[in-house]
Protein backbone atom coordinates (compact mmCIF):
# COMPACT_ATOMS: atom_id res chain seq x y z
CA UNK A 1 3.54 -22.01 -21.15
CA UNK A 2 5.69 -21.32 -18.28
CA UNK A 3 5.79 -23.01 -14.82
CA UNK A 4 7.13 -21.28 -11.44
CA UNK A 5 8.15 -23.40 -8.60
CA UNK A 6 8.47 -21.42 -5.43
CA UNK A 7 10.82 -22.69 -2.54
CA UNK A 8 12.66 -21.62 0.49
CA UNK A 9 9.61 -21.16 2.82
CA UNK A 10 9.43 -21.76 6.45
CA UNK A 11 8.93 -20.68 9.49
CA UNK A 12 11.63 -18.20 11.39
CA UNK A 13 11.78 -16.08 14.32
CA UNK A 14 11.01 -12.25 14.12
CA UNK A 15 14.22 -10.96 13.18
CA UNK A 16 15.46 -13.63 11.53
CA UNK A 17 15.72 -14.42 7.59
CA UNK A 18 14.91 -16.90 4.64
CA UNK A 19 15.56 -17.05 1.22
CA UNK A 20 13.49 -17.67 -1.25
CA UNK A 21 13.47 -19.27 -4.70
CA UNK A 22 11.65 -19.22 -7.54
CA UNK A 23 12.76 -21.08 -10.29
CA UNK A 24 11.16 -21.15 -14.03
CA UNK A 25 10.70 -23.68 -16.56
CA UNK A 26 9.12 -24.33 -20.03
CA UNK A 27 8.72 -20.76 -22.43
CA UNK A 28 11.64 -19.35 -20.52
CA UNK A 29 12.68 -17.48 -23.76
CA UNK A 30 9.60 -15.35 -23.50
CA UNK A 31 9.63 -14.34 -19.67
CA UNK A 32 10.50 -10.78 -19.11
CA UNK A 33 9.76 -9.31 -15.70
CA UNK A 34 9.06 -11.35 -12.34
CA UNK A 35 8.04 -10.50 -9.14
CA UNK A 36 6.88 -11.39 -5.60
CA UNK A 37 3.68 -11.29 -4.22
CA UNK A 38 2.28 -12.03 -0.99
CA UNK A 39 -1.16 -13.06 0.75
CA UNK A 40 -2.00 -12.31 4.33
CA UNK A 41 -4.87 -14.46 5.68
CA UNK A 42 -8.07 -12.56 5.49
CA UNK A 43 -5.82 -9.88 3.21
CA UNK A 44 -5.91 -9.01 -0.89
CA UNK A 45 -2.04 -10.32 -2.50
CA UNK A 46 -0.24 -7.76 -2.17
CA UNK A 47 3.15 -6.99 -4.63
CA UNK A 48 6.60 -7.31 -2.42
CA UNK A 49 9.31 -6.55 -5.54
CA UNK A 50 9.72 -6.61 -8.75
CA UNK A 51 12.78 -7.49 -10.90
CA UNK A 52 12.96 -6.33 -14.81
CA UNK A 53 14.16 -8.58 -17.32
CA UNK A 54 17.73 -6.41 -17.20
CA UNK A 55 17.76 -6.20 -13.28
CA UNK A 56 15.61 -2.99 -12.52
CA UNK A 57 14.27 -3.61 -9.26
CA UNK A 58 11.21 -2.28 -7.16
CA UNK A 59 9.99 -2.16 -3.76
CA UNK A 60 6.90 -1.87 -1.64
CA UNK A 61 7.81 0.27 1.26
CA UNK A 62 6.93 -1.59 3.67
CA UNK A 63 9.61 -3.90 2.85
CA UNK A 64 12.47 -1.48 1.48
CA UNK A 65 16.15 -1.78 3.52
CA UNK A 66 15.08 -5.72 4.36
CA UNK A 67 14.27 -7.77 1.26
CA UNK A 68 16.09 -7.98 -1.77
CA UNK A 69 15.11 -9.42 -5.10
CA UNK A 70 17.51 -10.92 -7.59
CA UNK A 71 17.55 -13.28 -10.70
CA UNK A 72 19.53 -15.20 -12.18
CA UNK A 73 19.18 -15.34 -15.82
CA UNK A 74 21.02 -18.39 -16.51
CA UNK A 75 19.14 -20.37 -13.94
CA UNK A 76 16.01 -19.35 -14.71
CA UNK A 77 15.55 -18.28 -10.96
CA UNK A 78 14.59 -15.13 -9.23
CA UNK A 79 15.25 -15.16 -5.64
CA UNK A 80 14.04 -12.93 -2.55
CA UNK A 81 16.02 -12.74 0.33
CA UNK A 82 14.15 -11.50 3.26
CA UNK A 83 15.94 -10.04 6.38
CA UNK A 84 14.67 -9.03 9.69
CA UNK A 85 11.84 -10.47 9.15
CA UNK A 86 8.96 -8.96 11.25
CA UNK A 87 5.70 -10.96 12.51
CA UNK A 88 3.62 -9.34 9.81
CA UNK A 89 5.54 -10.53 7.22
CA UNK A 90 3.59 -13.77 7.45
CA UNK A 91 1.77 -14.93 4.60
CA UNK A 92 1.78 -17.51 1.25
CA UNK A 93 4.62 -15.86 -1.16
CA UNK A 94 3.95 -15.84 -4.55
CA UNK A 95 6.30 -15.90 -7.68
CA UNK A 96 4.97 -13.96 -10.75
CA UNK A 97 6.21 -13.96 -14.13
CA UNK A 98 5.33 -11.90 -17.46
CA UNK A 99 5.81 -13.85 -20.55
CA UNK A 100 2.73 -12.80 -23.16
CA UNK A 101 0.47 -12.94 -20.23
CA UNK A 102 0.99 -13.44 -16.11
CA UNK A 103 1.82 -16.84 -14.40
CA UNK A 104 1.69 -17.19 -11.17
CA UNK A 105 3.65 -20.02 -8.91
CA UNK A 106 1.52 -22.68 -6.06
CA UNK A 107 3.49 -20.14 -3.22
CA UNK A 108 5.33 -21.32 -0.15
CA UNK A 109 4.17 -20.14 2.98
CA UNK A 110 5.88 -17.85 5.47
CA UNK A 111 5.60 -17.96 9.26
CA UNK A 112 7.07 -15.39 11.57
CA UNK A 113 7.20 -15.80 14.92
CA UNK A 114 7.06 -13.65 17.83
């Protein structure tokens, strides 16, 4: 079993920036790739980066050039730091993690405001 905590969530002005935190506990041995997510009210969760276990990274292009996604290993932590920040980027952030099967974090909601 593993369990994600997300943190770091608020609520900033467009243009601003947060940083969140995701941090792991439990079967940590066994995770291998994590990722962000997001939810949009009235919107499907949507994947914001992924991270490999040795530090490949992806993007969705919508948020390419802003966010970046890290982890650090001996922390147990991945970490998405999100910069200019645009109204639409509001929504519950999720923390994913692969480890024999998908676990998901609670989220930590993001408000951006015009």
């Amino acid at each position: 079993q593993v369990q994600l905590v997300e943190s770091g969530g608020g609520v900033v002005q467009a243009g601003g920036s947060l940083r969140l935190s995701c941090a792991a506990s439990g079967s940590i041995f066994s995770i291998g790739a994590m990722a962000w997510h997001r939810q949009a009210p009235g919107k499907q969760r949507e994947l914001v980066a992924h991270i490999s276990n040795g530090g490949n990274t992806n993007y969705a292009d919508f948020v390419k050039g802003r966010f970046t996604i890290s982890r650090d290993n001996a922390k147990n932590t991945v970490y998405l730091q999100m910069n200019s920040l645009k109204v639409e980027d509001t929504a519950v952030y999720y923390c994913l993690a692969l480890a024999g099967r998908v676990y998901w974090g609670r989220g930590t909601q993001v408000t951006v405001s015009s």
